[in-house]
C-alpha atoms as a PDB file:
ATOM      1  CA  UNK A   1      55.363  71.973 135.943  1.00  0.00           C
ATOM      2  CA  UNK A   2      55.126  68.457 137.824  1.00  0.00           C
ATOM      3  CA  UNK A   3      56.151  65.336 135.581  1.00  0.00           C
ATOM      4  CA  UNK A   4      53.048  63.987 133.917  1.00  0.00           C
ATOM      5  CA  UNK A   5      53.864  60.539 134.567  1.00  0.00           C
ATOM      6  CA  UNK A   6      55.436  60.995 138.520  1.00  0.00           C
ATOM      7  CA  UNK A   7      51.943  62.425 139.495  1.00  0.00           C
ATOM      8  CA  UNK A   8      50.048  60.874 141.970  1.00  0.00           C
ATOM      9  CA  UNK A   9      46.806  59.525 140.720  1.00  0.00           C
ATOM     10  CA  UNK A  10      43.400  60.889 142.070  1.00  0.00           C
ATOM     11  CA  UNK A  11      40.660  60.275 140.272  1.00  0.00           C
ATOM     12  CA  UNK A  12      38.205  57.291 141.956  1.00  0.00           C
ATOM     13  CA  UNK A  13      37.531  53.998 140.429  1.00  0.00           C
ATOM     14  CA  UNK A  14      33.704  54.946 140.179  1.00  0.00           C
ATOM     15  CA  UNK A  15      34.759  58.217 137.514  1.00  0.00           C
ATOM     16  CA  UNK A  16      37.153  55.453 135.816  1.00  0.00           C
ATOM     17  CA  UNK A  17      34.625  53.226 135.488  1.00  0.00           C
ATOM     18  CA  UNK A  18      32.138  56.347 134.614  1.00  0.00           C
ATOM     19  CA  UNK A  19      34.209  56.966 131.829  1.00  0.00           C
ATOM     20  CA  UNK A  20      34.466  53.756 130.109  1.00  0.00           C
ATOM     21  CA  UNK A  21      30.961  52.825 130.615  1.00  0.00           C
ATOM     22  CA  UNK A  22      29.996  56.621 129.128  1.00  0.00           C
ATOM     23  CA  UNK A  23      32.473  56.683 126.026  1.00  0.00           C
ATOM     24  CA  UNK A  24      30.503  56.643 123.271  1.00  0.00           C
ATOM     25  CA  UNK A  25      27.943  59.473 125.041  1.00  0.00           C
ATOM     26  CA  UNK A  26      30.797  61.834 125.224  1.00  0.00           C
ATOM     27  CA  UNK A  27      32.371  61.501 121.900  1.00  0.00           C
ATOM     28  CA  UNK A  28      28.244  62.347 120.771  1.00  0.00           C
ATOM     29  CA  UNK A  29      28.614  65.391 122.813  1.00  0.00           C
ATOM     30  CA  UNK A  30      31.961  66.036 121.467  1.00  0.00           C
ATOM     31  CA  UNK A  31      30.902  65.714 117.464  1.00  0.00           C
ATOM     32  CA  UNK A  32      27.752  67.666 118.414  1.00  0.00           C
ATOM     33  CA  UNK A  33      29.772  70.283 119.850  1.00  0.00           C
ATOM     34  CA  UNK A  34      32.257  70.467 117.316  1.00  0.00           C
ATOM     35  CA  UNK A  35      30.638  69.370 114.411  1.00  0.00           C
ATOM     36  CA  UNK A  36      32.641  69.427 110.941  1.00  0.00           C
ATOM     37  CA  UNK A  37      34.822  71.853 111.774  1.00  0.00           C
ATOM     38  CA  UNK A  38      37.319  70.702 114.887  1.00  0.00           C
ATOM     39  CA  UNK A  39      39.404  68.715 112.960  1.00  0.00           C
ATOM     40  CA  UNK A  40      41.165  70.174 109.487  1.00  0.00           C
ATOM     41  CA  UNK A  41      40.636  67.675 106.195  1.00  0.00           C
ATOM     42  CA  UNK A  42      43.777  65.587 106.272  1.00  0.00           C
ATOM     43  CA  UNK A  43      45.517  65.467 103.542  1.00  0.00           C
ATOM     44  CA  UNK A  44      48.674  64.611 103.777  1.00  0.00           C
ATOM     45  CA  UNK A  45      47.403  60.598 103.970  1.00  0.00           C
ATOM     46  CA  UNK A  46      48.097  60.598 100.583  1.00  0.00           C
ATOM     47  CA  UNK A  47      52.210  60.892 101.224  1.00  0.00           C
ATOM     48  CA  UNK A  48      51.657  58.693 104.154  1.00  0.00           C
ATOM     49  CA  UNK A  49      49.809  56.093 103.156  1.00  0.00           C
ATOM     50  CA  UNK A  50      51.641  55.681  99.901  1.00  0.00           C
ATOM     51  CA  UNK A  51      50.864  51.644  99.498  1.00  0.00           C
ATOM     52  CA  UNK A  52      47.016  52.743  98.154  1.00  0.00           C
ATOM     53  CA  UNK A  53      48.606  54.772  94.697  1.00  0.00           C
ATOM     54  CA  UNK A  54      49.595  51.541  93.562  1.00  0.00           C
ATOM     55  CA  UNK A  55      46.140  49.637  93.369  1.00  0.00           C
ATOM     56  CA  UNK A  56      45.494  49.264  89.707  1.00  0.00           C
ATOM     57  CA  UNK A  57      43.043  51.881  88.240  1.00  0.00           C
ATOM     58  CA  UNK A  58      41.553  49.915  85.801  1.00  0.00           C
ATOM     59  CA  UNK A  59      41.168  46.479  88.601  1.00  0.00           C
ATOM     60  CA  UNK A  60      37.581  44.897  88.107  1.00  0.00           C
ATOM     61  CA  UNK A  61      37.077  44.934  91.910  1.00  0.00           C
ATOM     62  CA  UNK A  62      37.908  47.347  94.039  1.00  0.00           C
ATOM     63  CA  UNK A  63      39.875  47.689  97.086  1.00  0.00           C
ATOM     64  CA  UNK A  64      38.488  47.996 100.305  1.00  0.00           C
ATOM     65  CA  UNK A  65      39.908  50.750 102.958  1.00  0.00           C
ATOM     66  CA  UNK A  66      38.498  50.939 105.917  1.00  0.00           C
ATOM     67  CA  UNK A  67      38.932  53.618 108.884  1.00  0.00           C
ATOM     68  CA  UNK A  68      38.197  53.149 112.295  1.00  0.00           C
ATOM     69  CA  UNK A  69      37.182  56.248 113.882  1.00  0.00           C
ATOM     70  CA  UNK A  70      36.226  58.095 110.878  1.00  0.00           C
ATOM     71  CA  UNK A  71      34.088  60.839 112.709  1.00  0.00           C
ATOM     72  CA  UNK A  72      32.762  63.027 110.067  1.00  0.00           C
ATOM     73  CA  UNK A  73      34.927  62.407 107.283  1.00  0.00           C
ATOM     74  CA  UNK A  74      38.413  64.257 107.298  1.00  0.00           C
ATOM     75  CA  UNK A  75      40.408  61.484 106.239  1.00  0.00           C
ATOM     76  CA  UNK A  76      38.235  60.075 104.267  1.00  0.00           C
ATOM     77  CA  UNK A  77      36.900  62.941 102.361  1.00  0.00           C
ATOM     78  CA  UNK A  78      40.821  63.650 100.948  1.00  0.00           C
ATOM     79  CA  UNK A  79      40.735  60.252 100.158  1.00  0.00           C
ATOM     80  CA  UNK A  80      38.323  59.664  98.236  1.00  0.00           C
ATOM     81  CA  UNK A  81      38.996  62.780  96.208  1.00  0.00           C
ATOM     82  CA  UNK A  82      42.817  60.993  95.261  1.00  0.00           C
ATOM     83  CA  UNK A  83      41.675  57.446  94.920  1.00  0.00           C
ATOM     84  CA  UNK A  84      38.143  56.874  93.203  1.00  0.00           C
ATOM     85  CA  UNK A  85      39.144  53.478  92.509  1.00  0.00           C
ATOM     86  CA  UNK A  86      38.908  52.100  96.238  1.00  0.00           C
ATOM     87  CA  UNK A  87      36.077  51.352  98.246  1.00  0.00           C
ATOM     88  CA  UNK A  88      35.899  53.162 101.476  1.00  0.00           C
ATOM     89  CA  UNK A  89      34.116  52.461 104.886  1.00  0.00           C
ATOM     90  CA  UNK A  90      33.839  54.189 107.654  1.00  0.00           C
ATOM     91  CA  UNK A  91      32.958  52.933 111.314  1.00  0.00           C
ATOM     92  CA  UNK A  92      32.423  55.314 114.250  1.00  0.00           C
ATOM     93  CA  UNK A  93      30.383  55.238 117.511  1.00  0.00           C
ATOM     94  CA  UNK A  94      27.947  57.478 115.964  1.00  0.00           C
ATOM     95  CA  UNK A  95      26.637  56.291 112.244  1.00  0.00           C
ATOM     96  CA  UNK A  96      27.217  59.372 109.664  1.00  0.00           C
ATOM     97  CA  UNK A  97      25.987  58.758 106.227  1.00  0.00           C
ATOM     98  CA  UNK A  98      27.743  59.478 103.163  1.00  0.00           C
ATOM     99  CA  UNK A  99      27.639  58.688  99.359  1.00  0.00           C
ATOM    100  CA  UNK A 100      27.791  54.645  99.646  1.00  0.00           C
ATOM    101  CA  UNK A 101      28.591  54.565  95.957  1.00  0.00           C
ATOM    102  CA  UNK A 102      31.857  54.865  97.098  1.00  0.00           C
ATOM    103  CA  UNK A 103      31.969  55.360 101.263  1.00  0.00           C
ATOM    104  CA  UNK A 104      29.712  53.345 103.199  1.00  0.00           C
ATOM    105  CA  UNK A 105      29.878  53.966 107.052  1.00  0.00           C
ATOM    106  CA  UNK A 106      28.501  51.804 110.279  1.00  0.00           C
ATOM    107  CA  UNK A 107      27.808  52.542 113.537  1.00  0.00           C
ATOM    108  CA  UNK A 108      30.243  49.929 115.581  1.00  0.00           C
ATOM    109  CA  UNK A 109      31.974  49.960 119.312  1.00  0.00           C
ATOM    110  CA  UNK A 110      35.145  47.593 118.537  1.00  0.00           C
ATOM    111  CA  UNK A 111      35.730  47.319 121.797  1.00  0.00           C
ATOM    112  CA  UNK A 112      32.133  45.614 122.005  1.00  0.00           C
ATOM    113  CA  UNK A 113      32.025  44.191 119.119  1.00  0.00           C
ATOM    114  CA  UNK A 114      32.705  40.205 118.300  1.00  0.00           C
ATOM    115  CA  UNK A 115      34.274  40.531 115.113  1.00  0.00           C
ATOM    116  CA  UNK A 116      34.461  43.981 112.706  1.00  0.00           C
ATOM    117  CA  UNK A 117      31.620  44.109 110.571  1.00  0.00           C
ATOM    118  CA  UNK A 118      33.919  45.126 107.391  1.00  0.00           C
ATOM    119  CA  UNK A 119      35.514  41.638 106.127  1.00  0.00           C
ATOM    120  CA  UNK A 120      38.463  41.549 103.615  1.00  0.00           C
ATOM    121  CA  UNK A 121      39.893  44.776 104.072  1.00  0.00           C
ATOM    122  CA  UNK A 122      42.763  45.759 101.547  1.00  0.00           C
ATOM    123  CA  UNK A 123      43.801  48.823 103.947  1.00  0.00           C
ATOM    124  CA  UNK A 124      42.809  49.695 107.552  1.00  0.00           C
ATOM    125  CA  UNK A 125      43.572  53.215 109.174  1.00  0.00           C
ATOM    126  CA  UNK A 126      43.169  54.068 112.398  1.00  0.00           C
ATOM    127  CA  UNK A 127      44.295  58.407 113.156  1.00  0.00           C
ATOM    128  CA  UNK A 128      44.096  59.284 116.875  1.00  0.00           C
ATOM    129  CA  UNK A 129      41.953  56.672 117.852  1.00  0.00           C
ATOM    130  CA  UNK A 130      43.317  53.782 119.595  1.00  0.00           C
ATOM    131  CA  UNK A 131      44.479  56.133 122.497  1.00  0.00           C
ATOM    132  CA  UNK A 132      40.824  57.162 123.384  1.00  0.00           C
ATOM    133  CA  UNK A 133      40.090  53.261 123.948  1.00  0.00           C
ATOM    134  CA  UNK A 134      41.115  51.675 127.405  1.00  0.00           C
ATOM    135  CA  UNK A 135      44.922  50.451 127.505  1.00  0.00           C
ATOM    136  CA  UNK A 136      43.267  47.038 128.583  1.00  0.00           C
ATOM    137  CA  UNK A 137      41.487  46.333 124.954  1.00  0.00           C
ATOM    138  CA  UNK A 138      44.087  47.179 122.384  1.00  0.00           C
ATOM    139  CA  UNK A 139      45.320  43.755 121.873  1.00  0.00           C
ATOM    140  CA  UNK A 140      41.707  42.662 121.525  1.00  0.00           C
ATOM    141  CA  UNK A 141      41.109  45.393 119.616  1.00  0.00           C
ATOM    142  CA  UNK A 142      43.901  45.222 117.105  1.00  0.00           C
ATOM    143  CA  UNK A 143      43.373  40.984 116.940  1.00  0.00           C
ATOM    144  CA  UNK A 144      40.039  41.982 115.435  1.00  0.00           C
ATOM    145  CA  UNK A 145      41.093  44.377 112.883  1.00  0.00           C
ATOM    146  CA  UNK A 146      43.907  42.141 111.651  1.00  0.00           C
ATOM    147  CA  UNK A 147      41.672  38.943 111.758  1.00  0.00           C
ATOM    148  CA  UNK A 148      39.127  40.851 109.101  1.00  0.00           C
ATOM    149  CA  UNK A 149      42.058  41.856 106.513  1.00  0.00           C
ATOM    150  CA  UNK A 150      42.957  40.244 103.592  1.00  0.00           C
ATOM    151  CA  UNK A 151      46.189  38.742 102.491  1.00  0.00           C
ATOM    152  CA  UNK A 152      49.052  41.152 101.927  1.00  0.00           C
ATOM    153  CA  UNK A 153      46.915  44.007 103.210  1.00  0.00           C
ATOM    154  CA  UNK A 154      48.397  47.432 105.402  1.00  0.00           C
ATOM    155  CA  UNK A 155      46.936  48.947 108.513  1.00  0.00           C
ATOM    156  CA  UNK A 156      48.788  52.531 109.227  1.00  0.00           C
ATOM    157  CA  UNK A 157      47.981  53.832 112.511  1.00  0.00           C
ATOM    158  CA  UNK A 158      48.882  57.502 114.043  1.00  0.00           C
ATOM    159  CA  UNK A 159      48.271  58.667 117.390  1.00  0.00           C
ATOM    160  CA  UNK A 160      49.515  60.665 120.336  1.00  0.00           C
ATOM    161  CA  UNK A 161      53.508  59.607 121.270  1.00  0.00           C
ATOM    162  CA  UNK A 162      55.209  59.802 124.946  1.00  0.00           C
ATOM    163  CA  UNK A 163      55.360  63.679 126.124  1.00  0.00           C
ATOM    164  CA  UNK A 164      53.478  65.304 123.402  1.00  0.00           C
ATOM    165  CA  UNK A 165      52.649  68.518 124.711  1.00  0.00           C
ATOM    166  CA  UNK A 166      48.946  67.912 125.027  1.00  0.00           C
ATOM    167  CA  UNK A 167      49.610  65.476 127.660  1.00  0.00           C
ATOM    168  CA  UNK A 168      52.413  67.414 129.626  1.00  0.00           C
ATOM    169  CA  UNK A 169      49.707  69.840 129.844  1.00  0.00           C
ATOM    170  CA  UNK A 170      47.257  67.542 132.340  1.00  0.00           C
ATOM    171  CA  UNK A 171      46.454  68.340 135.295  1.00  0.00           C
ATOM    172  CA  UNK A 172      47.105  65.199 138.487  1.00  0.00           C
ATOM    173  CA  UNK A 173      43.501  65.068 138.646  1.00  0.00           C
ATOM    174  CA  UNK A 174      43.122  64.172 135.070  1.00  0.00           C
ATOM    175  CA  UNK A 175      45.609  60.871 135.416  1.00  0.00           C
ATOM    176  CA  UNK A 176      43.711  57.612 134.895  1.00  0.00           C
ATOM    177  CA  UNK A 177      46.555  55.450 135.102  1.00  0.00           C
ATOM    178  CA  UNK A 178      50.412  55.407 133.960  1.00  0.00           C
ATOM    179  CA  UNK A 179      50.035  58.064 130.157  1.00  0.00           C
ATOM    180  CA  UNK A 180      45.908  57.639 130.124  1.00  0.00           C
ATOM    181  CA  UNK A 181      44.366  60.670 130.827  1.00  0.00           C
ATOM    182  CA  UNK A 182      40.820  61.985 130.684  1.00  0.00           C
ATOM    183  CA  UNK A 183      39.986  65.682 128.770  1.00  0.00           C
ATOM    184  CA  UNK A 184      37.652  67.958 130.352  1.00  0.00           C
ATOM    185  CA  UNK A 185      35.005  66.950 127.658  1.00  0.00           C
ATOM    186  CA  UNK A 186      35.568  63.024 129.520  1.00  0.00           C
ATOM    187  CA  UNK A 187      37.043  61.895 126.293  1.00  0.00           C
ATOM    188  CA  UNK A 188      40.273  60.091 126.847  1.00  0.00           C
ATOM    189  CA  UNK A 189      43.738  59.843 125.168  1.00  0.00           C
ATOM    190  CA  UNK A 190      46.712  57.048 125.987  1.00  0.00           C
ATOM    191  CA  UNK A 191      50.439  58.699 125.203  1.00  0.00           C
ATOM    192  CA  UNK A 192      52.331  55.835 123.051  1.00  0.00           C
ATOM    193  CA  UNK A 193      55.875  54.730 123.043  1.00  0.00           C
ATOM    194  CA  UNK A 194      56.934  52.849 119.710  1.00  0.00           C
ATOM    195  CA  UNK A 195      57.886  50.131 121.839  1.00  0.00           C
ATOM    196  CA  UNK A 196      54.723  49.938 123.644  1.00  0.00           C
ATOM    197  CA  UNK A 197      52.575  50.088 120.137  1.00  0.00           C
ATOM    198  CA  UNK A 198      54.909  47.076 118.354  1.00  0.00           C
ATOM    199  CA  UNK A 199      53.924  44.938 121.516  1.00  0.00           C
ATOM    200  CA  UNK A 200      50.049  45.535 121.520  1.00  0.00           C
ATOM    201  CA  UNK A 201      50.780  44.765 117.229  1.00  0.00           C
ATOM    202  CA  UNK A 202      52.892  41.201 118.200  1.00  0.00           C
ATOM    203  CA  UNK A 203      50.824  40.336 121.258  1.00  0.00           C
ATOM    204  CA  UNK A 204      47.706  40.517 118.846  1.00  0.00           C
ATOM    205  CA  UNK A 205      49.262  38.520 116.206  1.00  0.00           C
ATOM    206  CA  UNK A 206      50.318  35.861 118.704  1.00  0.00           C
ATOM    207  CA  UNK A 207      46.677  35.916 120.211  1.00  0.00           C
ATOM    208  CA  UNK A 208      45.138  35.503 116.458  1.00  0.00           C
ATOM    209  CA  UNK A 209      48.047  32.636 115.684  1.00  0.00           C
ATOM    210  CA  UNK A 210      47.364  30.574 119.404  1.00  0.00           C
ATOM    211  CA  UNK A 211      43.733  30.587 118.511  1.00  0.00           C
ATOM    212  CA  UNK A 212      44.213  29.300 114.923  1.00  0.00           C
ATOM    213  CA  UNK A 213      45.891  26.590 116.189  1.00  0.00           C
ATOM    214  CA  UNK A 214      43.950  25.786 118.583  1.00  0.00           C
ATOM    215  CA  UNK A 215      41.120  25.582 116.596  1.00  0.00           C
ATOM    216  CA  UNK A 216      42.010  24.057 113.407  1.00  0.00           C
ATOM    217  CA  UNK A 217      44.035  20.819 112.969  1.00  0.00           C
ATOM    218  CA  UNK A 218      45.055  21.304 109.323  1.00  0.00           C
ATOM    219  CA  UNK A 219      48.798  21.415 109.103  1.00  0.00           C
ATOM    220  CA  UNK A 220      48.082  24.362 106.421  1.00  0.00           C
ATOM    221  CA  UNK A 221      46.365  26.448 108.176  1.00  0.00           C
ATOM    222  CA  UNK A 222      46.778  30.139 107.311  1.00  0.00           C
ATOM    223  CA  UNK A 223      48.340  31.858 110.275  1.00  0.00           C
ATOM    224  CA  UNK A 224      48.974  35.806 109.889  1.00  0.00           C
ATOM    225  CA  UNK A 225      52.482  37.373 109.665  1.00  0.00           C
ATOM    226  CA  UNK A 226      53.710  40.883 109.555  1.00  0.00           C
ATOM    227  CA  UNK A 227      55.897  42.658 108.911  1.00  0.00           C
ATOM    228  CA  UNK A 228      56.450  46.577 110.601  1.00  0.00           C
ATOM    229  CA  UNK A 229      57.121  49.035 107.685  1.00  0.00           C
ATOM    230  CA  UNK A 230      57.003  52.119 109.854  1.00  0.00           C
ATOM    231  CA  UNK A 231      57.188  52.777 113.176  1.00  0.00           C
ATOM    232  CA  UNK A 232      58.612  55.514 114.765  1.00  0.00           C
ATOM    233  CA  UNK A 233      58.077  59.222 116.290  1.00  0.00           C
ATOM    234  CA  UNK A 234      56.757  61.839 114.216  1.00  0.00           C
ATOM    235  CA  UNK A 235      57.962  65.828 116.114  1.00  0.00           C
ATOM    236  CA  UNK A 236      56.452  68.827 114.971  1.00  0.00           C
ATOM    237  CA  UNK A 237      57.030  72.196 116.674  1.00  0.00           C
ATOM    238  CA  UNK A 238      53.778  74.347 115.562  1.00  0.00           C
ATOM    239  CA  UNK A 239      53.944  78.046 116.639  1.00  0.00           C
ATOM    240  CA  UNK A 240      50.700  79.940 117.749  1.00  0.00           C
ATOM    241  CA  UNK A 241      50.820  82.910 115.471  1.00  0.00           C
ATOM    242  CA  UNK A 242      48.503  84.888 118.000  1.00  0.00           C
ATOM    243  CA  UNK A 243      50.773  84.069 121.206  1.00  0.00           C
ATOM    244  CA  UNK A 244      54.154  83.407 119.578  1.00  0.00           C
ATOM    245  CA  UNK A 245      54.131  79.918 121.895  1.00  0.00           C
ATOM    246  CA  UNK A 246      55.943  76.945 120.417  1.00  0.00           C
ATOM    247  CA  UNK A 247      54.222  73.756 120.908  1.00  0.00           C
ATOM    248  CA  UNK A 248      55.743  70.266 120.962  1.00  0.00           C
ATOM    249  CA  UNK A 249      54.177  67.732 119.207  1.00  0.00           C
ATOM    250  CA  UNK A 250      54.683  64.179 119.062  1.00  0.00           C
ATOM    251  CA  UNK A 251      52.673  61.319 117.239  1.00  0.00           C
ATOM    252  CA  UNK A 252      53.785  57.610 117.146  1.00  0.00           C
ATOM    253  CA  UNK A 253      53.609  56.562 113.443  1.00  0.00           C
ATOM    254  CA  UNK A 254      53.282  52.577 112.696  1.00  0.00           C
ATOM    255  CA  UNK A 255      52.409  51.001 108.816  1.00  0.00           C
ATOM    256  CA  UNK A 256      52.429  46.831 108.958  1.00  0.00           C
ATOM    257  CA  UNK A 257      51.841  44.216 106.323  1.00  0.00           C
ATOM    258  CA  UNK A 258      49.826  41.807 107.483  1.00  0.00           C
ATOM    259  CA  UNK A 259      50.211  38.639 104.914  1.00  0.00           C
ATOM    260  CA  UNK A 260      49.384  35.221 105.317  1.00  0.00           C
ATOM    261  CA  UNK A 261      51.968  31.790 106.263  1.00  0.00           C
ATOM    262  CA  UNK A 262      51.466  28.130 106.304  1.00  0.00           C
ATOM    263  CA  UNK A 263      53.854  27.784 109.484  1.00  0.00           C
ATOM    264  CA  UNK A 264      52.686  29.933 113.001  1.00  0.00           C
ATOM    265  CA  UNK A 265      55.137  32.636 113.258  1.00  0.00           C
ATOM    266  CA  UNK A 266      55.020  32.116 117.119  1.00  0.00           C
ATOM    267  CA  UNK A 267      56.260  28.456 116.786  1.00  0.00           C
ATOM    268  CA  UNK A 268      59.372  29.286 114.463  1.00  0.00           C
ATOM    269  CA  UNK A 269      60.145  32.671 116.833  1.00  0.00           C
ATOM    270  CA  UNK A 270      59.989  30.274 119.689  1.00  0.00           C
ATOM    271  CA  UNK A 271      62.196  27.323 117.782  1.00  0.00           C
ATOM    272  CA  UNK A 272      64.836  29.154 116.026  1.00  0.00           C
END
């Protein structure tokens, strides 16, 4: 099997630009296809995402968790079920509508859109879904989540790590660029290196903190800091019971605090 990183790229600029201009149609196609049933419930979030078992039960206002990408409900769903006492929403390309006495979801591109149209978010998740997004927009992407989340608030992201077996298994003619490859369904998935997701995180921060100061001359401004609780590769080997074939799977796996400093984090980093 030829290296799926050494081969030489063949697919044209107008497919490339075919695909990001016809995202959103082919993840319709792909939930129409599929419907509730391609993706299992998750529910180990709840081990995970451990932060959300200590919001108070009894608080007068309730947290807000938010998922981007949240499809037809398998993370949230589980969710819900464990933690009545949060607010959920839900953003997709395509609006599904739930019980919004407790999830309320919107139909949003965030690569599109100006800001997120959920505001002071307690928790943010995003499973699997920044790799179906162009490498070029995660910074802008991530700068918008962080912007709309509240003081000492978490954002826990999984998706597909470096030489998972899904993306040893593309073809040359499926290679967009360097780890971005396009499924035969013309949905898309990016193949993550811990190193490369903590840069898109800091390069965010630092985009949020230059254009804080720009824009305010307050010497107490609030400028966002965080702080990476997790981040590191999650290996699985899962074994087709049918064909007895083991399959290697790796997800990158980053949790960050995002809280709130007088100072700009990017002028003491840059001092000191």
């Amino acid at each position: 099997m030829l290296d799926a990183n050494t081969e030489q790229e063949k697919i044209t600029e107008f497919w490339k630009t075919k695909y990001e201009t016809e995202t959103q149609k082919n993840w319709d196609l792909f939930y129409k296809r599929n419907t509730v049933n391609f993706y299992k419930d998750r529910h180990y979030l709840d081990k995970e995402f451990q932060e959300i078992k200590y919001v108070p039960k009894d608080s007068k206002e309730r947290k807000v968790f938010l998922e981007i990408g949240c499809g037809v409900g398998n993370a949230l769903f589980p969710l819900l079920e464990t933690n009545p006492n949060l607010y959920f929403y839900g953003i997709d390309f395509s609006h599904k509508q739930y019980d919004e006495a407790h999830v309320k979801t919107l139909q949003c591109d965030i690569v599109e859109c100006k800001e997120m149209p959920v505001q002071k978010i307690d928790f943010a998740m995003m499973l699997f879904v920044l790799s179906s997004i162009h490498p070029t927009h995660y910074v802008n992407v991530l700068a918008k989540i962080l912007k709309a989340m509240n003081d000492n608030s978490y954002l826990f992201i999984r998706d597909y790590g470096r030489y998972d077996m899904a993306q040893l298994r593309f073809n040359a003619d499926s290679k967009l660029s360097d780890h971005f490859y396009v499924r035969n369904d013309g949905t898309r998935a990016y193949y993550f290196t811990i190193e490369e997701m903590k840069s898109f995180i800091d390069n965010s921060v630092q985009c949020i903190n230059d254009e804080i100061s720009k824009q305010s001359s307050s010497p107490k401004s609030s400028f966002v800091k965080i702080e990476f609780v997790e981040n590191y590769y999650c290996k699985k080997i899962v074994q087709n019971r049918k064909t007895q074939v083991q399959m290697h799977r790796i997800w990158v796996q980053t949790k960050i605090k995002k809280t709130l400093v007088d100072q700009n984090p990017n002028n003491i980093s840059q001092d000191s």
